[in-house]
C-alpha atoms as a PDB file:
ATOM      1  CA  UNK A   1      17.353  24.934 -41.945  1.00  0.00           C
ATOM      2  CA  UNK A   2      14.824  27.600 -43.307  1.00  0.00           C
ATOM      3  CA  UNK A   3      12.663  25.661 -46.245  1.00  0.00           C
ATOM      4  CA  UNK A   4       9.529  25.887 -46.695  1.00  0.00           C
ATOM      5  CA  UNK A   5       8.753  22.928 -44.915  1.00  0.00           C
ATOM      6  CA  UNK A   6      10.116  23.571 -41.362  1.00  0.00           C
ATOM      7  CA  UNK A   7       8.326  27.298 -41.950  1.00  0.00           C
ATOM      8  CA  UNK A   8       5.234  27.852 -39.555  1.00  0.00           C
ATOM      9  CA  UNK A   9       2.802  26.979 -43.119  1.00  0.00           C
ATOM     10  CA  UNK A  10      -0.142  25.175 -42.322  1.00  0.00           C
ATOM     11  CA  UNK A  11       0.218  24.891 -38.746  1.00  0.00           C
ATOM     12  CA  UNK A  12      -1.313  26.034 -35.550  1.00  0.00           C
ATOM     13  CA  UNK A  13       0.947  28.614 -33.915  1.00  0.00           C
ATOM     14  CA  UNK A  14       0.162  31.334 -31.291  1.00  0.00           C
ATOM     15  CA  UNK A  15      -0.128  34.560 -32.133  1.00  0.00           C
ATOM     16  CA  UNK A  16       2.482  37.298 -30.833  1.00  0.00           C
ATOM     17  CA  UNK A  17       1.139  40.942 -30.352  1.00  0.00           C
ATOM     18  CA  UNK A  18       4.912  42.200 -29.188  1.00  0.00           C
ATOM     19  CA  UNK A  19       6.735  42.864 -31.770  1.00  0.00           C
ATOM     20  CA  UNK A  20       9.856  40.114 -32.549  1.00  0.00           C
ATOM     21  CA  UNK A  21      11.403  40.058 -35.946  1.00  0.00           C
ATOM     22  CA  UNK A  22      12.782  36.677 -34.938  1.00  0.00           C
ATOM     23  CA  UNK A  23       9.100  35.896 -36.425  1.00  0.00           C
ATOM     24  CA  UNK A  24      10.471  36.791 -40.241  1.00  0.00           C
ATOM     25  CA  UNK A  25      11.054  33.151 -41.920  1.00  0.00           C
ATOM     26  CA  UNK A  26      13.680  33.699 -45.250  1.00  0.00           C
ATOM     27  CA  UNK A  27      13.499  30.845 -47.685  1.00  0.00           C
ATOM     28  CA  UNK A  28      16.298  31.008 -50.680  1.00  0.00           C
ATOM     29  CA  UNK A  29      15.354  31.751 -53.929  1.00  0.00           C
ATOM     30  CA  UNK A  30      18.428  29.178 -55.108  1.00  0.00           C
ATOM     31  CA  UNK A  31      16.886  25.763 -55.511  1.00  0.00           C
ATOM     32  CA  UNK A  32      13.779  26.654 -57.477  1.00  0.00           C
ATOM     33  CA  UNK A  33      15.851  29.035 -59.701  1.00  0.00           C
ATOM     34  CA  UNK A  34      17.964  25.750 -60.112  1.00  0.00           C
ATOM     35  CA  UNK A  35      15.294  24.281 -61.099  1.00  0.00           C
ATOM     36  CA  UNK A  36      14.104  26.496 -64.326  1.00  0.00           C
ATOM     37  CA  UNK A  37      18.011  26.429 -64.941  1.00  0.00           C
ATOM     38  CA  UNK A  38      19.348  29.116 -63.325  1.00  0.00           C
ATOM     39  CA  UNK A  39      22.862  28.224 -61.840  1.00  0.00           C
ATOM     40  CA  UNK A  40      23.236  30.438 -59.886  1.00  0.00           C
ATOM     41  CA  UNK A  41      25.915  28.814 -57.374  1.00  0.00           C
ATOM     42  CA  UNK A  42      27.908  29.168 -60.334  1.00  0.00           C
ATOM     43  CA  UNK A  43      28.143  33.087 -60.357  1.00  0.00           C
ATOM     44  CA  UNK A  44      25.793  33.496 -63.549  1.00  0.00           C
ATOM     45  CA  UNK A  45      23.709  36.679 -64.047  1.00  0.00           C
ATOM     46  CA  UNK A  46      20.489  36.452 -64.158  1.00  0.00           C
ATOM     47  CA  UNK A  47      18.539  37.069 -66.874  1.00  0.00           C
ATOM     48  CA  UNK A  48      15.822  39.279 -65.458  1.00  0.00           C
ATOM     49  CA  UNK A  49      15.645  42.102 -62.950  1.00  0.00           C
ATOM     50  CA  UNK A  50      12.290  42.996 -61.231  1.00  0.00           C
ATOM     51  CA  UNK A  51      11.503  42.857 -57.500  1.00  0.00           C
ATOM     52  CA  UNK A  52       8.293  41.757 -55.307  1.00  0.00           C
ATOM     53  CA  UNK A  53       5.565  44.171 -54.221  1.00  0.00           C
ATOM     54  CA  UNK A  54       3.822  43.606 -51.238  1.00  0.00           C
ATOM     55  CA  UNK A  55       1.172  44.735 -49.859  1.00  0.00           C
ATOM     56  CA  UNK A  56      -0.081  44.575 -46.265  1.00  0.00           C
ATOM     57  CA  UNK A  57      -3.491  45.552 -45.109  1.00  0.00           C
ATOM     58  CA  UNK A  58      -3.676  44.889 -41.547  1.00  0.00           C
ATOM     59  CA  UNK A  59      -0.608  46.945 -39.750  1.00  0.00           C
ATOM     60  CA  UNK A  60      -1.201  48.413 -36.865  1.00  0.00           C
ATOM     61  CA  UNK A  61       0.735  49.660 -33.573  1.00  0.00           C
ATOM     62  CA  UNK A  62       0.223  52.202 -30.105  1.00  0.00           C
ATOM     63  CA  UNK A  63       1.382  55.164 -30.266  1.00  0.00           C
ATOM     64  CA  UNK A  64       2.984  56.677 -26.932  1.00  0.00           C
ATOM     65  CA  UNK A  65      -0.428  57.379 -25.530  1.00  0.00           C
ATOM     66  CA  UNK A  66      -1.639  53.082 -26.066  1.00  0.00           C
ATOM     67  CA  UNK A  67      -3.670  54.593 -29.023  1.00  0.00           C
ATOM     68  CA  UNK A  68      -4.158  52.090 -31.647  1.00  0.00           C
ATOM     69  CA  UNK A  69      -2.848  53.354 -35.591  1.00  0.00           C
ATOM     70  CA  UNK A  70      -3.589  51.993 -38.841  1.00  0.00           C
ATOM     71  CA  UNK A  71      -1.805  52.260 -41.988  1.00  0.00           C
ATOM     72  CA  UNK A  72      -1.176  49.849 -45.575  1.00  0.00           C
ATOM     73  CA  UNK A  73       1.654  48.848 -46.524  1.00  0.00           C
ATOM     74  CA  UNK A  74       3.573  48.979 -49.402  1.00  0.00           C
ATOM     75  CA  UNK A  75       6.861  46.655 -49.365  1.00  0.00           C
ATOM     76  CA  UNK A  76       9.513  46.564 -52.319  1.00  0.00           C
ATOM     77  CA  UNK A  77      11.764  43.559 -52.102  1.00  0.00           C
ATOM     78  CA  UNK A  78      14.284  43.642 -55.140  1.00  0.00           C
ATOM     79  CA  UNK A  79      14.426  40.090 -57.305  1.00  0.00           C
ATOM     80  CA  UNK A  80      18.411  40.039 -56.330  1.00  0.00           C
ATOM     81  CA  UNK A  81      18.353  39.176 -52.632  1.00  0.00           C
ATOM     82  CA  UNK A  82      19.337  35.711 -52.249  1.00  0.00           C
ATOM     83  CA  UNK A  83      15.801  35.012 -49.879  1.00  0.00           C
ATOM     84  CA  UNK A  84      11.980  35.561 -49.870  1.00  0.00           C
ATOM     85  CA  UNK A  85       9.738  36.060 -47.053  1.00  0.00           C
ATOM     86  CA  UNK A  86       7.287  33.304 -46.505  1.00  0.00           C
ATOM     87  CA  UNK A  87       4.224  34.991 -46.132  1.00  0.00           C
ATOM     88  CA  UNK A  88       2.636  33.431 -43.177  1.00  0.00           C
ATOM     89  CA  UNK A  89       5.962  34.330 -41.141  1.00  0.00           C
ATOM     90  CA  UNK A  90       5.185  38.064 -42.311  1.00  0.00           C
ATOM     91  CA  UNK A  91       1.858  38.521 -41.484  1.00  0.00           C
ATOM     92  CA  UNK A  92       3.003  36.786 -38.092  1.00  0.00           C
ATOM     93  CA  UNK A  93       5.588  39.086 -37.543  1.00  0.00           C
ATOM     94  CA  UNK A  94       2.750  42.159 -38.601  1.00  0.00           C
ATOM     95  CA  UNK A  95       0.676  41.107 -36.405  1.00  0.00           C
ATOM     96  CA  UNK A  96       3.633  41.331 -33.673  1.00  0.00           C
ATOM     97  CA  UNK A  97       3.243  44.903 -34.345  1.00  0.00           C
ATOM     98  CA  UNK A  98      -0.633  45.041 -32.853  1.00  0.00           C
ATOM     99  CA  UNK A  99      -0.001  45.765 -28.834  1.00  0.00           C
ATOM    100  CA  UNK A 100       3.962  47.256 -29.127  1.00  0.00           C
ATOM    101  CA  UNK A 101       4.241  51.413 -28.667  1.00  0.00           C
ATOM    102  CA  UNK A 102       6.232  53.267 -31.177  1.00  0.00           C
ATOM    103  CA  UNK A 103       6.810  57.084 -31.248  1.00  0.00           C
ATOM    104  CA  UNK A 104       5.390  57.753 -35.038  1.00  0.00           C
ATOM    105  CA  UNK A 105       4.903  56.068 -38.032  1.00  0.00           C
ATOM    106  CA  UNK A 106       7.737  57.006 -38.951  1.00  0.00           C
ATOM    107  CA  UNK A 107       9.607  54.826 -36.512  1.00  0.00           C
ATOM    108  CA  UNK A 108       7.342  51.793 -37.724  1.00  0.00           C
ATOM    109  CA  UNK A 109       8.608  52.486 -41.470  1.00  0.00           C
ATOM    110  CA  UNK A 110      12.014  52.218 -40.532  1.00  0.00           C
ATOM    111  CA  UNK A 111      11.392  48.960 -38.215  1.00  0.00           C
ATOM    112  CA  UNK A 112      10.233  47.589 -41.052  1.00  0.00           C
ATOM    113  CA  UNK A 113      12.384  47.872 -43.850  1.00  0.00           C
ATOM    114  CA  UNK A 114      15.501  47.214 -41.267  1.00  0.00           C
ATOM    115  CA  UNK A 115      13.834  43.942 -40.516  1.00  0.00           C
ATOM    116  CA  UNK A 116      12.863  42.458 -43.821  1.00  0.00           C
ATOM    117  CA  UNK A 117      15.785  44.061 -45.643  1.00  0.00           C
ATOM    118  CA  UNK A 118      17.901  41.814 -42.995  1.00  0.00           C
ATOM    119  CA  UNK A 119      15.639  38.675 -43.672  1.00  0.00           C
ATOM    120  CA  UNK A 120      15.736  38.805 -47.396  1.00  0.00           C
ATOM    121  CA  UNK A 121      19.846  39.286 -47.497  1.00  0.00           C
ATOM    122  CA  UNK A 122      20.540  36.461 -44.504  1.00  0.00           C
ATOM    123  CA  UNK A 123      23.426  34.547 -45.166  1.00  0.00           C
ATOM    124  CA  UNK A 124      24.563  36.877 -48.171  1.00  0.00           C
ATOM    125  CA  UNK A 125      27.952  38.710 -48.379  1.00  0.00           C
ATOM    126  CA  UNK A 126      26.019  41.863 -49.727  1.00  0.00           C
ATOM    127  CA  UNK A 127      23.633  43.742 -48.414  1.00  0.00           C
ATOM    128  CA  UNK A 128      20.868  46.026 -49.520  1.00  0.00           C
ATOM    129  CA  UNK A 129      17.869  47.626 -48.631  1.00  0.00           C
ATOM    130  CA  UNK A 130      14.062  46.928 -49.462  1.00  0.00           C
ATOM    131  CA  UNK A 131      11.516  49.575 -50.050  1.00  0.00           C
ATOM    132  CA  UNK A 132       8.932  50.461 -47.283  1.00  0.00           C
ATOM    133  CA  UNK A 133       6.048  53.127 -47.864  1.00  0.00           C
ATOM    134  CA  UNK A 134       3.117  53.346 -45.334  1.00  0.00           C
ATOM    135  CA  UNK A 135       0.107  54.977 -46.022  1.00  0.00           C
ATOM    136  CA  UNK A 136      -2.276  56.510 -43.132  1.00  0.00           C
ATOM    137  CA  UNK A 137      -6.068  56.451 -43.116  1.00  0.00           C
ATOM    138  CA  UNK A 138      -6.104  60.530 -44.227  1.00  0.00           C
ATOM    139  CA  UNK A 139      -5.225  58.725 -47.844  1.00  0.00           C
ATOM    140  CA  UNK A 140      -6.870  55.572 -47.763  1.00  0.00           C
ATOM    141  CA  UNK A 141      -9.592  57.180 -50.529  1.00  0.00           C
ATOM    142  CA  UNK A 142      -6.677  57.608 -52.888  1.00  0.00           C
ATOM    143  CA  UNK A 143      -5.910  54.009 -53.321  1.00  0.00           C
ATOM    144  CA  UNK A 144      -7.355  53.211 -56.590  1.00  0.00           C
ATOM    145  CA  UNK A 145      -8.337  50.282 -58.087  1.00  0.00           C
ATOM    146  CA  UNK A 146      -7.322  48.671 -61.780  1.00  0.00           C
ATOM    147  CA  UNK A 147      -7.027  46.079 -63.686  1.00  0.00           C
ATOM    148  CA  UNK A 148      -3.909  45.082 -65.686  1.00  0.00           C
ATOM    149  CA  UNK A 149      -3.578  47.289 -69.067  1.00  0.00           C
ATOM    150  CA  UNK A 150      -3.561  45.075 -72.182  1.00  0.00           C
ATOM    151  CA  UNK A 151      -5.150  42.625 -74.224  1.00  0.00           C
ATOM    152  CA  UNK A 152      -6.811  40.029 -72.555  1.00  0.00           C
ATOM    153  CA  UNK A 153      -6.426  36.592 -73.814  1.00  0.00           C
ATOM    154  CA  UNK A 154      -9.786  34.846 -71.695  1.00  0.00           C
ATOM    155  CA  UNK A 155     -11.366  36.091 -74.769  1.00  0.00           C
ATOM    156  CA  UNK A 156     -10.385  32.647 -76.416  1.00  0.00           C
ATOM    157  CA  UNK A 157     -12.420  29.770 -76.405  1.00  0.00           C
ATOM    158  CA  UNK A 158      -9.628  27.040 -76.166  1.00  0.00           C
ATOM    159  CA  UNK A 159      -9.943  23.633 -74.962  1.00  0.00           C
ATOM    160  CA  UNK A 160      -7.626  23.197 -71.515  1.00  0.00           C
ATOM    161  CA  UNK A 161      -6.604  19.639 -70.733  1.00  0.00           C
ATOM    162  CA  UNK A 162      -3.185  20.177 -69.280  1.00  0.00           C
ATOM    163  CA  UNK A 163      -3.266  21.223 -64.981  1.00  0.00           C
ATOM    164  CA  UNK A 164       0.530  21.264 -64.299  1.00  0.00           C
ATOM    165  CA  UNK A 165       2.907  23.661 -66.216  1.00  0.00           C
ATOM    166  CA  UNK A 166       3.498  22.358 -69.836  1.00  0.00           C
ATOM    167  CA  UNK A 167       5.902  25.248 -71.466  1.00  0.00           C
ATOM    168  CA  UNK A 168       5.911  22.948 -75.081  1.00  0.00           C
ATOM    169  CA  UNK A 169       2.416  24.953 -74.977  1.00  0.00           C
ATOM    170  CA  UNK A 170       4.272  28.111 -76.069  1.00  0.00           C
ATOM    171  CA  UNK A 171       5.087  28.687 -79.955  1.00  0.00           C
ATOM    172  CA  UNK A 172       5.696  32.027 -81.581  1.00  0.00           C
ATOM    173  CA  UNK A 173       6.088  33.215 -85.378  1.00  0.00           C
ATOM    174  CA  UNK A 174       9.435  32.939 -86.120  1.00  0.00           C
ATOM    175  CA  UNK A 175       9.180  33.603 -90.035  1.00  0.00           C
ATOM    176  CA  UNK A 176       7.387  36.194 -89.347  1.00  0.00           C
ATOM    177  CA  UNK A 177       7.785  40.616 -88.282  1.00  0.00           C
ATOM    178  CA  UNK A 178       8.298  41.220 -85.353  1.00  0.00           C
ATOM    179  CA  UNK A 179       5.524  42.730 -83.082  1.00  0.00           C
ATOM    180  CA  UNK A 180       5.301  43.897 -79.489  1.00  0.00           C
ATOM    181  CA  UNK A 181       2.049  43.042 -77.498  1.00  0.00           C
ATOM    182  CA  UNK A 182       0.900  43.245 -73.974  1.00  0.00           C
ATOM    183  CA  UNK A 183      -1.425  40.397 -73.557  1.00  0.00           C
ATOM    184  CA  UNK A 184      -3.423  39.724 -70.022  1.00  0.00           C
ATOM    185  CA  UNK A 185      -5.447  36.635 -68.286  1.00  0.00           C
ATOM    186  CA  UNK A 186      -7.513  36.630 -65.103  1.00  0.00           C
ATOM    187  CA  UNK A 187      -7.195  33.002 -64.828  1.00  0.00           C
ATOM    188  CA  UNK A 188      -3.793  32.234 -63.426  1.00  0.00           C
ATOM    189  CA  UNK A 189      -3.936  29.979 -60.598  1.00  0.00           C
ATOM    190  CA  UNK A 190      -1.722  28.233 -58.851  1.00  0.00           C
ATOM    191  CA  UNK A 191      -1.167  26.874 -55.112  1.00  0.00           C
ATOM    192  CA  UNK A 192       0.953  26.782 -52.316  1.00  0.00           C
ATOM    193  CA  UNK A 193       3.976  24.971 -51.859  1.00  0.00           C
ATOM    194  CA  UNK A 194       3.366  23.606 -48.741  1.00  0.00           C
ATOM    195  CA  UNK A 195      -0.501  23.483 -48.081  1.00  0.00           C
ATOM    196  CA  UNK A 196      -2.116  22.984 -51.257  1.00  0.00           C
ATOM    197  CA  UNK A 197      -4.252  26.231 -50.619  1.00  0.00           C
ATOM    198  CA  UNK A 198      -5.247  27.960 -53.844  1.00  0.00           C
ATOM    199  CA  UNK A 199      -3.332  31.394 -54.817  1.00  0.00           C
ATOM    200  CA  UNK A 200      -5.828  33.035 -57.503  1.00  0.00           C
ATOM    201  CA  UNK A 201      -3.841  35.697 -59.554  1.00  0.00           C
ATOM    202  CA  UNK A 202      -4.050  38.100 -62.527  1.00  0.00           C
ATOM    203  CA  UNK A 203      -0.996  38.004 -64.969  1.00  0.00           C
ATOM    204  CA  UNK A 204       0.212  40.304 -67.790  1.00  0.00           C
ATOM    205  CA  UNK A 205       2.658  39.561 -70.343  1.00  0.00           C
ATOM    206  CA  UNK A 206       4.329  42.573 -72.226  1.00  0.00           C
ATOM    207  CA  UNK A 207       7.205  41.320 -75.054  1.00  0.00           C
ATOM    208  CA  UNK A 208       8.596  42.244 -78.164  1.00  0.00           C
ATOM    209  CA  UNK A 209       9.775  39.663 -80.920  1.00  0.00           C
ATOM    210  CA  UNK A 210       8.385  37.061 -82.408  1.00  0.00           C
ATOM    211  CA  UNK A 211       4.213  37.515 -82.187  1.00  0.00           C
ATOM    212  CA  UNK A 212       3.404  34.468 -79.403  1.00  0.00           C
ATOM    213  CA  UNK A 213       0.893  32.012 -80.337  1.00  0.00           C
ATOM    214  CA  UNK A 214      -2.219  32.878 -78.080  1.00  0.00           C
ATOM    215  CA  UNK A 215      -4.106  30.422 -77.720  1.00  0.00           C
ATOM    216  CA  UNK A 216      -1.216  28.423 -76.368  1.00  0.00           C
ATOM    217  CA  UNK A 217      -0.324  31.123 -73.892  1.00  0.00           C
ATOM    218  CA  UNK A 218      -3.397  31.056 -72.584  1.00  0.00           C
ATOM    219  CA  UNK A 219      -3.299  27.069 -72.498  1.00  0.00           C
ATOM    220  CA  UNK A 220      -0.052  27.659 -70.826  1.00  0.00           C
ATOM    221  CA  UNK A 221      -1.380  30.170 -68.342  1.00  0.00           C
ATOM    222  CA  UNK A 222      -4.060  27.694 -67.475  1.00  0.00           C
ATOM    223  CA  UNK A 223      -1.595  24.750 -66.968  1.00  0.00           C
ATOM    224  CA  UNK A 224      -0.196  26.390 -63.512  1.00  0.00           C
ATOM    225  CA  UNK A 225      -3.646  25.402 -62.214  1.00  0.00           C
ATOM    226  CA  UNK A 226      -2.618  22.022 -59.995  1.00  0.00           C
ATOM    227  CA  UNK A 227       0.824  23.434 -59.242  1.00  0.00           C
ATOM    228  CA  UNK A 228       2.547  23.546 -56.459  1.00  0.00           C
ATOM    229  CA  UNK A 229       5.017  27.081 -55.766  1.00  0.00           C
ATOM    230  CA  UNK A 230       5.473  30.286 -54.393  1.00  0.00           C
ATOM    231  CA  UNK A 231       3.837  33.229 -56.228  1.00  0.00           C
ATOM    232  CA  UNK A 232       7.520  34.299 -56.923  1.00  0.00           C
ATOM    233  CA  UNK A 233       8.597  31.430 -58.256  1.00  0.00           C
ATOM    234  CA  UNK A 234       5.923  30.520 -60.299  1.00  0.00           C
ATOM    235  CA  UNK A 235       6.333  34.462 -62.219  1.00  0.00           C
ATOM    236  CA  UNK A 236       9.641  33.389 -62.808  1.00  0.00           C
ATOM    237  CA  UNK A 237       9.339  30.415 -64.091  1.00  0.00           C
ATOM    238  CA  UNK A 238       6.808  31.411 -66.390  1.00  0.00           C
ATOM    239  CA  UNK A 239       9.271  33.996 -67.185  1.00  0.00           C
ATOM    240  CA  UNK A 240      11.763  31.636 -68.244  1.00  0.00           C
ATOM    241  CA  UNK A 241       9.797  29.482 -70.378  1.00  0.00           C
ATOM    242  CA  UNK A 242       8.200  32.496 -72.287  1.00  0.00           C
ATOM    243  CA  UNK A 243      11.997  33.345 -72.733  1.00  0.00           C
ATOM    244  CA  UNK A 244      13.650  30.193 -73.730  1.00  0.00           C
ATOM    245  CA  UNK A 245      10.790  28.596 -75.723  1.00  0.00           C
ATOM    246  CA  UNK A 246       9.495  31.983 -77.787  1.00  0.00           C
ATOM    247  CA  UNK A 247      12.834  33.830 -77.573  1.00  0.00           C
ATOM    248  CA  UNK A 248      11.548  37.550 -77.099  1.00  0.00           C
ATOM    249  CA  UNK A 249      13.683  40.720 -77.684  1.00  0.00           C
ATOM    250  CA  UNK A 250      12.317  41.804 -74.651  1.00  0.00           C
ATOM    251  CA  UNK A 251       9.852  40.329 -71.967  1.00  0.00           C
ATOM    252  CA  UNK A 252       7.675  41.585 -69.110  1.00  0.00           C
ATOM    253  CA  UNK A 253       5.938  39.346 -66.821  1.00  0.00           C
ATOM    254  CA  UNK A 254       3.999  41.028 -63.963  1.00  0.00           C
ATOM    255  CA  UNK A 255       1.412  38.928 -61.760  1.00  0.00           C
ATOM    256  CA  UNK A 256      -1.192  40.133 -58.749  1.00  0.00           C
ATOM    257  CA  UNK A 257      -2.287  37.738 -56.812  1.00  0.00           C
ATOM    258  CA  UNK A 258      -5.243  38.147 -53.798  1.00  0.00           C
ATOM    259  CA  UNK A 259      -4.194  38.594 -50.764  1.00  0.00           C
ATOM    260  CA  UNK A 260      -4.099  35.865 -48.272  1.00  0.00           C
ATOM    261  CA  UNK A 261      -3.662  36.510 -44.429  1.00  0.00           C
ATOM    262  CA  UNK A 262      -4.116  39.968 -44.817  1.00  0.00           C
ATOM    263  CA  UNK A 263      -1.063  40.312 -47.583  1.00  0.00           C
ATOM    264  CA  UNK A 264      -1.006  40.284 -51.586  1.00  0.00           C
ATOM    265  CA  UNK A 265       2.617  39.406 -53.430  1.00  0.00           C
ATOM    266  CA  UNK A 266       2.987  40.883 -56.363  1.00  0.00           C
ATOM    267  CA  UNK A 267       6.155  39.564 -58.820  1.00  0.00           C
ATOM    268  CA  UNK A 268       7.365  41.501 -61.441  1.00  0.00           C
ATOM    269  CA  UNK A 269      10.336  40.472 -63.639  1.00  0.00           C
ATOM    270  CA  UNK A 270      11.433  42.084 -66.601  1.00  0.00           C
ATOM    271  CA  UNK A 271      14.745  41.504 -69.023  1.00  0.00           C
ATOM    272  CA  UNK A 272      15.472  45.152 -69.558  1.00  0.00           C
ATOM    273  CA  UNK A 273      15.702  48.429 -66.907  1.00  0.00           C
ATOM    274  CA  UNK A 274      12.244  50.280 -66.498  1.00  0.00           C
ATOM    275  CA  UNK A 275      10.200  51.761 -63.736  1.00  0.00           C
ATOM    276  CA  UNK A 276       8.853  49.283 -61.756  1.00  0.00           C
ATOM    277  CA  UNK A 277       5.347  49.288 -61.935  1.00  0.00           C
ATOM    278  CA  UNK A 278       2.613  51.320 -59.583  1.00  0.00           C
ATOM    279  CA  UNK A 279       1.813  49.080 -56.483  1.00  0.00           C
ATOM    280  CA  UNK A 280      -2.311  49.209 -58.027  1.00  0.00           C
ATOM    281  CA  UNK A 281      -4.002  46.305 -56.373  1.00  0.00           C
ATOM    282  CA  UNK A 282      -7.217  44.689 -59.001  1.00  0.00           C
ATOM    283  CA  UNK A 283     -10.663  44.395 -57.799  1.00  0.00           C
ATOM    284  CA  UNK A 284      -9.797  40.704 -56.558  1.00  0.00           C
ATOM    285  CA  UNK A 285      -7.239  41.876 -54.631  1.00  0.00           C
END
């Protein structure tokens, strides 16, 4: 049974260097989204679209000659497939990757998005594809570096008491215009489901509606600090309560978090179609 707590997550395991997708843990996305009151098992639509970004920062293969190549990673994984990845199984199944020979890169890019594409739709009756772009040393210069665009809300000097998430944190003007905002925080933290290990993460929060009280977003932010849950499930649930309790017109939430193991996940939900946005990593990252 793939949850998180028969995954490979805090234990000592041996590290393949031939490649094996068999490595690629899926966990469903059902029971949390249960949880924040998505019933899903009853054919609802969900309220948000978005997908994950990846990125991974130690790939690397033989070519036909035994020559070792480099490249990032860039790894798309639309919010509709009924699993995730968990993240140590990935970078496992990377590193699988390290003494295997493969005609190009090319043939690596494809690998990939066949394998985790299969992973994240296991056990589904539809299928789809994820995104896979790799990126060779020649362009390495041209990764930039930014923070999220908006209005940061650290700014605030608010007493925090609360450690585990407390949405009743989150007002908004209701007798009031309407505005549209994109508001920041660099201190989002949260940690792992399964071994307690910090995830440190940057979130931004673009809506239009009611204007959202910010001092309690930021209190809210800060309450994620002592919980437990993925980095996808924790966007979405902050989603969801930033939805239900402050009832935008429209709502953004897009998080980075620093990479761990060689990998960063990146969630991004939104409730209305738009580009997704550029895979940018922040200075923590």
């Amino acid at each position: 049974m793939t949850t998180p707590e028969n995954s490979l997550l805090g234990k000592a395991v041996p590290y393949v260097d031939q490649y094996d997708a068999a490595l690629l843990y899926p966990i469903a996305r059902i029971a949390k989204r249960e949880e924040i009151g998505l019933n899903i098992n009853e054919g609802a639509t969900l309220p948000f679209l978005g997908a994950d970004l990846w990125t991974a920062y130690e790939l690397s293969w033989l070519n036909a000659r035994g020559k070792p190549q480099v490249a990032l990673a860039h790894i798309t994984v639309p919010c509709e497939t009924p699993n995730i990845v968990e993240s140590k199984s990935f970078k496992l199944y990377l590193n699988s990757f390290n003494n295997t020979k493969f005609a190009d890169a090319a043939e690596v890019q494809a690998r990939i998005r066949a394998d985790i594409s299969e992973a994240v739709w296991r056990g589904s009756d539809k299928t789809g594809t994820v995104g896979v772009k790799l990126i060779g040393p020649e362009l390495f210069d041209r990764e930039p570096i930014h923070e999220l665009d908006g209005l940061n809300l650290d700014r605030l000097e608010v007493e925090c008491t609360q450690y585990t998430p407390a949405p009743e944190l989150l007002t908004a003007a209701f007798d009031e215009q309407p505005v549209s905002e994109v508001l920041t925080s660099n201190l989002l933290k949260s940690n792992c489901l399964v071994t307690g290990q910090p995830d440190w993460a940057s979130v931004q929060i673009s809506y239009s509606g009611p204007q959202i009280e910010q001092e309690g977003l930021l209190q809210y932010i800060v309450s994620f600090r002592n919980h437990n849950e993925f980095h996808e499930q924790c966007v979405e649930r902050i989603f969801m309560d930033v939805w239900t309790r402050c009832k935008p017109a429209k709502l953004t939430v897009y998080a980075r978090y620093t990479r761990r193991g060689g990998l960063d996940i990146n969630p991004w939900r939104t409730s209305h179609p738009q580009a997704l946005p550029a895979n940018v990593r922040t200075a923590r990252q």
